[in-house]
N, C-alpha and C. Protein backbone atom coordinates (compact mmCIF):
# COMPACT_ATOMS: atom_id res chain seq x y z
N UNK A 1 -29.29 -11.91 -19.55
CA UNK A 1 -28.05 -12.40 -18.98
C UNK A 1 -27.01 -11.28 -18.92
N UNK A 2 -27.00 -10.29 -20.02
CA UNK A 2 -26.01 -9.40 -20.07
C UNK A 2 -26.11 -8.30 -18.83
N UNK A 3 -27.42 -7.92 -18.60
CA UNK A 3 -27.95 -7.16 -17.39
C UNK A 3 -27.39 -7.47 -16.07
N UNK A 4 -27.39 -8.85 -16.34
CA UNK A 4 -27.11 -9.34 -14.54
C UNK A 4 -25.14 -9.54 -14.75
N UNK A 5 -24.36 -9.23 -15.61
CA UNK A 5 -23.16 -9.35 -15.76
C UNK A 5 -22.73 -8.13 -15.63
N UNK A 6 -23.77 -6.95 -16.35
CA UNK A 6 -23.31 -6.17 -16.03
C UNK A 6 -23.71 -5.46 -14.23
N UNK A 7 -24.96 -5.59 -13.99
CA UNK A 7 -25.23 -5.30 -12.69
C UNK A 7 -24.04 -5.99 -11.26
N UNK A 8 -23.50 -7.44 -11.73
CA UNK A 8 -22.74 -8.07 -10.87
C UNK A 8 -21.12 -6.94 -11.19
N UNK A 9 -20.56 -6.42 -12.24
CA UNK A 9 -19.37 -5.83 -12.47
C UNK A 9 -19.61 -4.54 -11.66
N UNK A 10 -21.21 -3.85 -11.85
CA UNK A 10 -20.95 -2.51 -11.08
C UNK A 10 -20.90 -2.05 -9.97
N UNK A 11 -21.53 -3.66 -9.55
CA UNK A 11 -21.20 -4.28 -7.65
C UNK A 11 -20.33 -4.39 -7.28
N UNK A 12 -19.28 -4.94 -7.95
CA UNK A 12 -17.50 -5.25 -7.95
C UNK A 12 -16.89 -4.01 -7.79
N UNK A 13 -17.50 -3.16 -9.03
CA UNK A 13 -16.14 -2.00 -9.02
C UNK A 13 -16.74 -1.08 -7.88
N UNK A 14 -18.12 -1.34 -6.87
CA UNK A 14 -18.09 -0.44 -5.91
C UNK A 14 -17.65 -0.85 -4.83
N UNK A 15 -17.66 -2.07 -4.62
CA UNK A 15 -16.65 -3.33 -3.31
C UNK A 15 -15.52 -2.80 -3.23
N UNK A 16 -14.80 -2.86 -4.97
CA UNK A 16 -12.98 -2.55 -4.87
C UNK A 16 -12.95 -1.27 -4.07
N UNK A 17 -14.22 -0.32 -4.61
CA UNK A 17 -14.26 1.29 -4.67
C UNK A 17 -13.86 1.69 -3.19
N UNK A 18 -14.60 1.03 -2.74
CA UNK A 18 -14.99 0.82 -1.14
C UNK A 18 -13.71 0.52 -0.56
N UNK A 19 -13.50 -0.56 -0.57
CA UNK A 19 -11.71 -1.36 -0.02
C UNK A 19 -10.79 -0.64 -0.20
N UNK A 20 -10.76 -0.13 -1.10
CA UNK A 20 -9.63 0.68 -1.72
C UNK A 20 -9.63 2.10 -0.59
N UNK A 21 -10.65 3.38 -0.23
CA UNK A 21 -10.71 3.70 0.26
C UNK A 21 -10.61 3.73 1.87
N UNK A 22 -11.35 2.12 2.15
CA UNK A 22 -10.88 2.11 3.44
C UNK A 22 -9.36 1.52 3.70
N UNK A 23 -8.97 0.93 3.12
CA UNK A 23 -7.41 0.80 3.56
C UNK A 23 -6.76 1.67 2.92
N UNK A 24 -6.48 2.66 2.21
CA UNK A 24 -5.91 3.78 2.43
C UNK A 24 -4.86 3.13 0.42
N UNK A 25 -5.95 2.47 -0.08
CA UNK A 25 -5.11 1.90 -1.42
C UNK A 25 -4.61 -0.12 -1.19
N UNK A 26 -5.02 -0.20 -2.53
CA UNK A 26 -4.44 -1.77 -2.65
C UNK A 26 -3.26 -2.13 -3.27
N UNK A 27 -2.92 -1.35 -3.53
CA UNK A 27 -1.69 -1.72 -4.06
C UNK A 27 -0.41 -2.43 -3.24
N UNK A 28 -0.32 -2.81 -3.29
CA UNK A 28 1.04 -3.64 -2.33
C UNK A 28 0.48 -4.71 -1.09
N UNK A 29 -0.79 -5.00 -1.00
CA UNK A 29 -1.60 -5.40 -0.34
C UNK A 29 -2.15 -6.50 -0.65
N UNK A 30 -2.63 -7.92 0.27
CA UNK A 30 -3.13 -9.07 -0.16
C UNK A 30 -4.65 -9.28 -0.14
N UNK A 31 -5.05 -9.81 -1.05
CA UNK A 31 -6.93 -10.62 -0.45
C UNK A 31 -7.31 -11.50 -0.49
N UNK A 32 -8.26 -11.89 -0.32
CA UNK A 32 -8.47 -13.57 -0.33
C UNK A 32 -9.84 -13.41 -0.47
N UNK A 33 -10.42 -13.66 -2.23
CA UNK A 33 -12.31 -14.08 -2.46
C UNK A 33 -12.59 -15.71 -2.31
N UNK A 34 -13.47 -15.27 -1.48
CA UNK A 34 -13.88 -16.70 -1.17
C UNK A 34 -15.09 -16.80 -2.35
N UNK A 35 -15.69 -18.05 -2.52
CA UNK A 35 -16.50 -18.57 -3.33
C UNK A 35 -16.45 -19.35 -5.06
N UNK A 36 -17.86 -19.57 -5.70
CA UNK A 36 -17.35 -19.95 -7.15
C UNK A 36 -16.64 -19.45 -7.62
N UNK A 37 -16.03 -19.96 -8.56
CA UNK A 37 -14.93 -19.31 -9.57
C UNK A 37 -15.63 -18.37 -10.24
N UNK A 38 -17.16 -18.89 -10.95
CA UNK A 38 -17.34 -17.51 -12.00
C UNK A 38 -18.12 -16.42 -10.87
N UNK A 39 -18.38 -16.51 -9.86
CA UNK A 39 -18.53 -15.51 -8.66
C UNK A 39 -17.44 -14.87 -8.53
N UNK A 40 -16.41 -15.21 -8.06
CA UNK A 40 -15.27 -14.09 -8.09
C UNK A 40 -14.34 -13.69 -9.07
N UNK A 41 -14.62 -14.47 -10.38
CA UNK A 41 -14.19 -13.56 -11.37
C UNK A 41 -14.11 -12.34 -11.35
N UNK A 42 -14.93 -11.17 -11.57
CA UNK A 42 -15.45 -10.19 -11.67
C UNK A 42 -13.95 -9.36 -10.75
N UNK A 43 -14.80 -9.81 -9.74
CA UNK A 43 -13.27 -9.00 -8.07
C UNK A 43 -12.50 -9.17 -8.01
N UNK A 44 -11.73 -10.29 -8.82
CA UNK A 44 -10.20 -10.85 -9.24
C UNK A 44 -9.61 -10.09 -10.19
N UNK A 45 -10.45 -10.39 -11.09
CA UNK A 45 -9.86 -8.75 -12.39
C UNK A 45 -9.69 -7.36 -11.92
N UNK A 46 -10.68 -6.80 -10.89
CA UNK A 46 -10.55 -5.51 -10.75
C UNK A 46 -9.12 -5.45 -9.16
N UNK A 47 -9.36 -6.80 -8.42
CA UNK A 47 -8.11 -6.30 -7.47
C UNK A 47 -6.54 -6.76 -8.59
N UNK A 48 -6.58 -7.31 -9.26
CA UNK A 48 -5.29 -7.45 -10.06
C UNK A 48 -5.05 -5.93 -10.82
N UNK A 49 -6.06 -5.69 -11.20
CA UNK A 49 -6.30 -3.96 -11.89
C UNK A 49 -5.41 -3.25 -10.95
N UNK A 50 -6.28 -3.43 -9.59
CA UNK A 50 -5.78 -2.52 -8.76
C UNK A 50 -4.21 -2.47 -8.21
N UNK A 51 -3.25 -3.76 -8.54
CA UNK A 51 -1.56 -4.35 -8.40
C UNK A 51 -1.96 -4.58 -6.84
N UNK A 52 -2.75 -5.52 -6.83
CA UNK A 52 -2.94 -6.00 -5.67
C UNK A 52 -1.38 -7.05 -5.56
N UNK A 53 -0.50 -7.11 -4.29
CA UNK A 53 0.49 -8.00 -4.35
C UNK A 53 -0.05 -9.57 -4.61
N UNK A 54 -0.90 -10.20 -4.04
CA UNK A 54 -1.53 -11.44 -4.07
C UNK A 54 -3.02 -11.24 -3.82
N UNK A 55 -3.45 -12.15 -4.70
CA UNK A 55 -4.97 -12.53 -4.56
C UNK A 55 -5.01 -14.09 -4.33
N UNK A 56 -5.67 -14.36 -3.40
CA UNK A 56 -5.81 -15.90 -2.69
C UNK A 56 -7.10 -16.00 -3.10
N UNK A 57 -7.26 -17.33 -3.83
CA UNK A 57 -8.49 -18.04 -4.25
C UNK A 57 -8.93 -18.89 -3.62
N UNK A 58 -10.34 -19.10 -3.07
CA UNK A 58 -10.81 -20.54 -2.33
C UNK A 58 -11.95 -20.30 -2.76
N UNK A 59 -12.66 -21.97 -2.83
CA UNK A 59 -14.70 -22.19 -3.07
C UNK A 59 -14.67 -22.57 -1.90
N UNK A 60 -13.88 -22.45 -0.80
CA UNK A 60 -14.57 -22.60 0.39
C UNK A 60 -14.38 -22.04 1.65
N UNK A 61 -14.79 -22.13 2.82
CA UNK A 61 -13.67 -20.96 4.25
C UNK A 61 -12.58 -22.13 4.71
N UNK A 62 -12.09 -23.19 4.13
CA UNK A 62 -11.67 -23.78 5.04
C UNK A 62 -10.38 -23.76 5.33
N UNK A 63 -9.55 -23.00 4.72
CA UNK A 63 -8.07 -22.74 4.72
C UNK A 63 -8.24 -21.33 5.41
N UNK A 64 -8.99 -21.01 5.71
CA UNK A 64 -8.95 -19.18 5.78
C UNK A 64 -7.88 -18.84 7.05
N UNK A 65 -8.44 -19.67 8.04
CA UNK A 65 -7.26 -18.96 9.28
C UNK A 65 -5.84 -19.74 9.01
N UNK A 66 -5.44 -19.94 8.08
CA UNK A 66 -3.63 -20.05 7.40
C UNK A 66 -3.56 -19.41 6.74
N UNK A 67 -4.50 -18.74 5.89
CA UNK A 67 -4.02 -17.42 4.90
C UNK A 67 -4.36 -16.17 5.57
N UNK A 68 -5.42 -15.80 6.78
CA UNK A 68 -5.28 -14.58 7.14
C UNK A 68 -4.15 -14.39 7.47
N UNK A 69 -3.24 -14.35 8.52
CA UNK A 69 -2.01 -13.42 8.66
C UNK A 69 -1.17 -12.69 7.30
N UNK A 70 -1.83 -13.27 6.14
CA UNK A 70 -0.96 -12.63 4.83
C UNK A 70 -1.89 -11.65 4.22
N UNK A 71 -3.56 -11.73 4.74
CA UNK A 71 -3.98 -10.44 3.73
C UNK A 71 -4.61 -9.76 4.68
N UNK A 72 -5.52 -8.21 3.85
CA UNK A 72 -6.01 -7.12 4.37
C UNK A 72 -7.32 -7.22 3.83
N UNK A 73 -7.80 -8.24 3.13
CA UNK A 73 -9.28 -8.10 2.78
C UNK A 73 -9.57 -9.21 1.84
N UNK A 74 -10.77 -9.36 2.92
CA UNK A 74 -11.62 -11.17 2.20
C UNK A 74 -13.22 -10.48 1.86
N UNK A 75 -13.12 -10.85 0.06
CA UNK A 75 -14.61 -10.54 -0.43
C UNK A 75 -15.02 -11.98 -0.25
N UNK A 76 -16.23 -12.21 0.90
CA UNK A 76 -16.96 -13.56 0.78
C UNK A 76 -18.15 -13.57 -0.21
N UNK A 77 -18.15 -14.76 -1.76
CA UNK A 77 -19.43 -14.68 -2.26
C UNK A 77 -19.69 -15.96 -2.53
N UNK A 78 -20.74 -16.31 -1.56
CA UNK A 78 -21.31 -17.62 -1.86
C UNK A 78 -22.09 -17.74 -2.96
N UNK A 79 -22.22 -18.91 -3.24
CA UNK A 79 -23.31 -19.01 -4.89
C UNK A 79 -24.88 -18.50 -4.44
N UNK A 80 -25.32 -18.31 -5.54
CA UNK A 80 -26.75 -17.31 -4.95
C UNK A 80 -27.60 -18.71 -5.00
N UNK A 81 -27.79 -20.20 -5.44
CA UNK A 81 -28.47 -20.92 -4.48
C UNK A 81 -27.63 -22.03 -4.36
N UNK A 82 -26.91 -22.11 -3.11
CA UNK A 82 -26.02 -22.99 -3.13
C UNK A 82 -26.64 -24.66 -3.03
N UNK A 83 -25.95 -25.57 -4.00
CA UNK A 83 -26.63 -27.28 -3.95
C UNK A 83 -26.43 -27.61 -2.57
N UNK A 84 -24.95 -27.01 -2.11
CA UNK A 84 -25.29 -27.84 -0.50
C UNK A 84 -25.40 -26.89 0.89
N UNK A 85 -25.43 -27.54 1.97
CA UNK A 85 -25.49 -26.41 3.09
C UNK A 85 -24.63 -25.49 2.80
N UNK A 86 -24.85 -23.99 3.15
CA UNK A 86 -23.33 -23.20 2.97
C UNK A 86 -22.78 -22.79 3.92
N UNK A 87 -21.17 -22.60 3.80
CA UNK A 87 -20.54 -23.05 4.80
C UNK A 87 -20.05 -21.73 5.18
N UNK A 88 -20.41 -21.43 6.09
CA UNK A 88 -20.18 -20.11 6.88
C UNK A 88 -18.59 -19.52 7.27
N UNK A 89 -17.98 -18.60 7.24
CA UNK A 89 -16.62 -18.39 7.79
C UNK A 89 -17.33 -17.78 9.01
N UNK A 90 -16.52 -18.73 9.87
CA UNK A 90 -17.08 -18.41 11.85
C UNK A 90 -16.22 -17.07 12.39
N UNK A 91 -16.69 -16.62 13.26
CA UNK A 91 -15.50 -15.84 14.35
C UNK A 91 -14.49 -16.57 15.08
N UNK A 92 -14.72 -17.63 15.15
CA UNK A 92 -13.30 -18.59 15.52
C UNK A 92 -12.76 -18.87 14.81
N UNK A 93 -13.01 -18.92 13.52
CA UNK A 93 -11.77 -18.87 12.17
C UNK A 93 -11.04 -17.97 11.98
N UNK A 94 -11.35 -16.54 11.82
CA UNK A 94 -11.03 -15.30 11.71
C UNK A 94 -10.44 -14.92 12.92
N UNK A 95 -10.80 -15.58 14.12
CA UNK A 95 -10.21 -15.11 15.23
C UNK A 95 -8.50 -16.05 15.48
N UNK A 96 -8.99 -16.90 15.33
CA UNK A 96 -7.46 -17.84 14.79
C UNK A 96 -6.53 -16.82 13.93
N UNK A 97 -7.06 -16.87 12.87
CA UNK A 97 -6.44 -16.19 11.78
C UNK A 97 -5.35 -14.90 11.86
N UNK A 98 -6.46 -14.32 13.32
CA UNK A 98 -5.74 -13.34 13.66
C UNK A 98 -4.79 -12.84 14.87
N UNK A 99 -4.43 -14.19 15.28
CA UNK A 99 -4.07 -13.69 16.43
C UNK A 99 -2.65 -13.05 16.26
N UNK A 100 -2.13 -11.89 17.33
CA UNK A 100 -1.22 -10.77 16.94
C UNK A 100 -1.37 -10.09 15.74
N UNK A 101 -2.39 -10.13 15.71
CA UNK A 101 -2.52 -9.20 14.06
C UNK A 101 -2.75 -7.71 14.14
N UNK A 102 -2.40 -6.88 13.96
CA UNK A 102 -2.27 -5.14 14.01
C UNK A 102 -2.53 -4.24 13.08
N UNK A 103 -2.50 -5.15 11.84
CA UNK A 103 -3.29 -4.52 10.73
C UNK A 103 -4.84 -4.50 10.68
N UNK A 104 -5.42 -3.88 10.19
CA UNK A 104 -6.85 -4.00 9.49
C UNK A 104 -7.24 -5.43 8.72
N UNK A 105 -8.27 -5.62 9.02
CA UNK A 105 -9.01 -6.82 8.17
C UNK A 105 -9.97 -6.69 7.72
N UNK A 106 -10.39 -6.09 7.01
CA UNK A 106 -11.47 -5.64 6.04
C UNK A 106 -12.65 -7.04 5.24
N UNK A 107 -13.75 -7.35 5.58
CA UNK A 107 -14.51 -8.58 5.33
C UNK A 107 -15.50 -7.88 4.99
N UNK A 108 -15.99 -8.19 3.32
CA UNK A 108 -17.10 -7.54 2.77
C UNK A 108 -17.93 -9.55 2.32
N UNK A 109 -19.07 -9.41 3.14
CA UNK A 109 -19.92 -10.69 3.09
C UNK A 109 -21.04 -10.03 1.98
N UNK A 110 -21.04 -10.82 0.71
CA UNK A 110 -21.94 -10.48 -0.45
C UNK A 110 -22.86 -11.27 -0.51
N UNK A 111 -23.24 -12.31 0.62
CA UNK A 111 -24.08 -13.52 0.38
C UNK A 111 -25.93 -12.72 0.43
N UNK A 112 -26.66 -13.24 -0.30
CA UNK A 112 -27.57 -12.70 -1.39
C UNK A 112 -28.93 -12.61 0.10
N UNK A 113 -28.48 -13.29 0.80
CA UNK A 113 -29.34 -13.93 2.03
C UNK A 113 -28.86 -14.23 3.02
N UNK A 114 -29.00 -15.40 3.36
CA UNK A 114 -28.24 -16.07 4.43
C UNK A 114 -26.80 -15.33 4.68
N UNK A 115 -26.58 -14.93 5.69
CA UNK A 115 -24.63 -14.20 5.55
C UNK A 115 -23.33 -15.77 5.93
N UNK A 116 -22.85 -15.60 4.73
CA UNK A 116 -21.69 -16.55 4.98
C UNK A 116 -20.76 -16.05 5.63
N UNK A 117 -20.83 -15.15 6.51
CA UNK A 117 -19.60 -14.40 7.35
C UNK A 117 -20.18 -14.47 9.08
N UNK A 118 -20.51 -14.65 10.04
CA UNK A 118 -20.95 -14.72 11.09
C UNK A 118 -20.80 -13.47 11.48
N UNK A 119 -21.73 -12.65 12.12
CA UNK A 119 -21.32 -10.78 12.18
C UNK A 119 -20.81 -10.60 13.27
N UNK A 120 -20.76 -11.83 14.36
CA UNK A 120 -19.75 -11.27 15.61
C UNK A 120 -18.53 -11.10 15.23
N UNK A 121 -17.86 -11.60 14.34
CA UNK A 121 -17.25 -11.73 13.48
C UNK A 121 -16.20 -10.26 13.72
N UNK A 122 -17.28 -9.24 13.24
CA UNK A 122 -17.07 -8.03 13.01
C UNK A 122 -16.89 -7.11 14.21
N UNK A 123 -16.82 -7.64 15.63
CA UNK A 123 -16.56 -7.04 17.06
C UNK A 123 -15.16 -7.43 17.00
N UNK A 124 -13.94 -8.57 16.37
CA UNK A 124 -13.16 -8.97 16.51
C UNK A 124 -12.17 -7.20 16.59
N UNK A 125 -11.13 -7.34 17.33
CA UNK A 125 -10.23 -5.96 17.20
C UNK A 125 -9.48 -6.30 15.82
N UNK A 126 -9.39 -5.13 15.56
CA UNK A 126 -8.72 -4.74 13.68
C UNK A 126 -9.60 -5.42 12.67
N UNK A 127 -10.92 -6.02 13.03
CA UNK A 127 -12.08 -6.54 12.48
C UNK A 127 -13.17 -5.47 11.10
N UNK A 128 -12.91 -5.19 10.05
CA UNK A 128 -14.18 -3.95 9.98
C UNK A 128 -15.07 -5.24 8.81
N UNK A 129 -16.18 -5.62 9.15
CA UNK A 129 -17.23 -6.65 8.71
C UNK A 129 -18.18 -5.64 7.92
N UNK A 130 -18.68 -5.89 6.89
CA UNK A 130 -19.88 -5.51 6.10
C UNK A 130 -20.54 -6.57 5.53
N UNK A 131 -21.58 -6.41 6.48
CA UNK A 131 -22.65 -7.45 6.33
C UNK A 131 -23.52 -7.50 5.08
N UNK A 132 -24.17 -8.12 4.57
CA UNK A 132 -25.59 -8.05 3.74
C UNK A 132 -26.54 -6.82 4.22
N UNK A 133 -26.63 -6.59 5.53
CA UNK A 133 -27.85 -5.63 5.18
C UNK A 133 -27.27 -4.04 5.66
N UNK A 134 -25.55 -4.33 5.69
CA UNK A 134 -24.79 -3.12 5.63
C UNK A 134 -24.75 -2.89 4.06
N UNK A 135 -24.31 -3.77 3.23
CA UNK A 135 -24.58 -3.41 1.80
C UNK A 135 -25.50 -2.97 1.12
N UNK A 136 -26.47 -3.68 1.64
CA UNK A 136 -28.17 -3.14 1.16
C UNK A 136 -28.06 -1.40 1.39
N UNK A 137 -27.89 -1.28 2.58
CA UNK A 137 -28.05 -0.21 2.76
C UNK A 137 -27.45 1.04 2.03
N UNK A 138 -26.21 0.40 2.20
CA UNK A 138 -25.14 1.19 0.87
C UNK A 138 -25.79 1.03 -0.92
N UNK A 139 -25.79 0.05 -1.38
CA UNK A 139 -26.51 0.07 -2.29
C UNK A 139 -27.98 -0.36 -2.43
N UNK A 140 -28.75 0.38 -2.39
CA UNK A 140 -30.10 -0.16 -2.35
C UNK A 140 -30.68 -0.31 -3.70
């Protein structure tokens, strides 16, 4: 158990590692982790680390296009076997979310399989999407 707590933290601190770099620092900046609570534990501690201005909590996508216009980056982590269908964040959510938006939107999808993020998703303008088998690739 300790293996996979620690393997899930060194996943986290390379997500923040990552985010942090591509927006140019988190500090003064909002996010929003989607999924279980003890799933985004882990990324909650390290963006508060980081004086993230707000961190937005949800177990689900369904508020998402009323809280995008306030942040710069949504870690999606669905449960690794979810009891019910799982519920995908669409490109028409995100595209809602964003309309007049000029900042960056940074979407790192951690789902183990199935992607809870839709990757057209990631053609959206000020869109940058990292898929599952963009991560793989990054961490193999």
């Amino acid at each position: 158990m300790q293996n996979s707590a620690t393997h899930r933290r060194l996943k986290a601190e390379e997500i923040i590692s990552i985010a942090d770099a591509c927006l140019g620092g988190l500090g003064g900046r909002s996010a929003l982790v989607l999924g279980p609570e003890e799933q985004r534990h882990p990324y909650t501690l390290l963006l508060q680390q980081a004086k993230m201005k707000c961190i937005y909590q949800e177990d689900t996508p369904c508020r998402v296009s009323a809280i995008l216009p306030n942040i710069q980056l949504i870690i999606s982590i669905p449960a690794p076997l979810p009891p019910a269908p799982l519920l995908t964040l669409t490109a028409a959510t995100i595209a809602q979310g964003c309309v007049g938006r000029w900042t960056p939107l940074l979407i790192f999808d951690l789902a183990a399989s199935t992607p809870s993020v839709e990757e057209i998703a990631g053609l959206l303008p000020a869109v940058c999407l990292y898929t599952p088998e963009d991560l793989q690739r990054i961490f193999p």
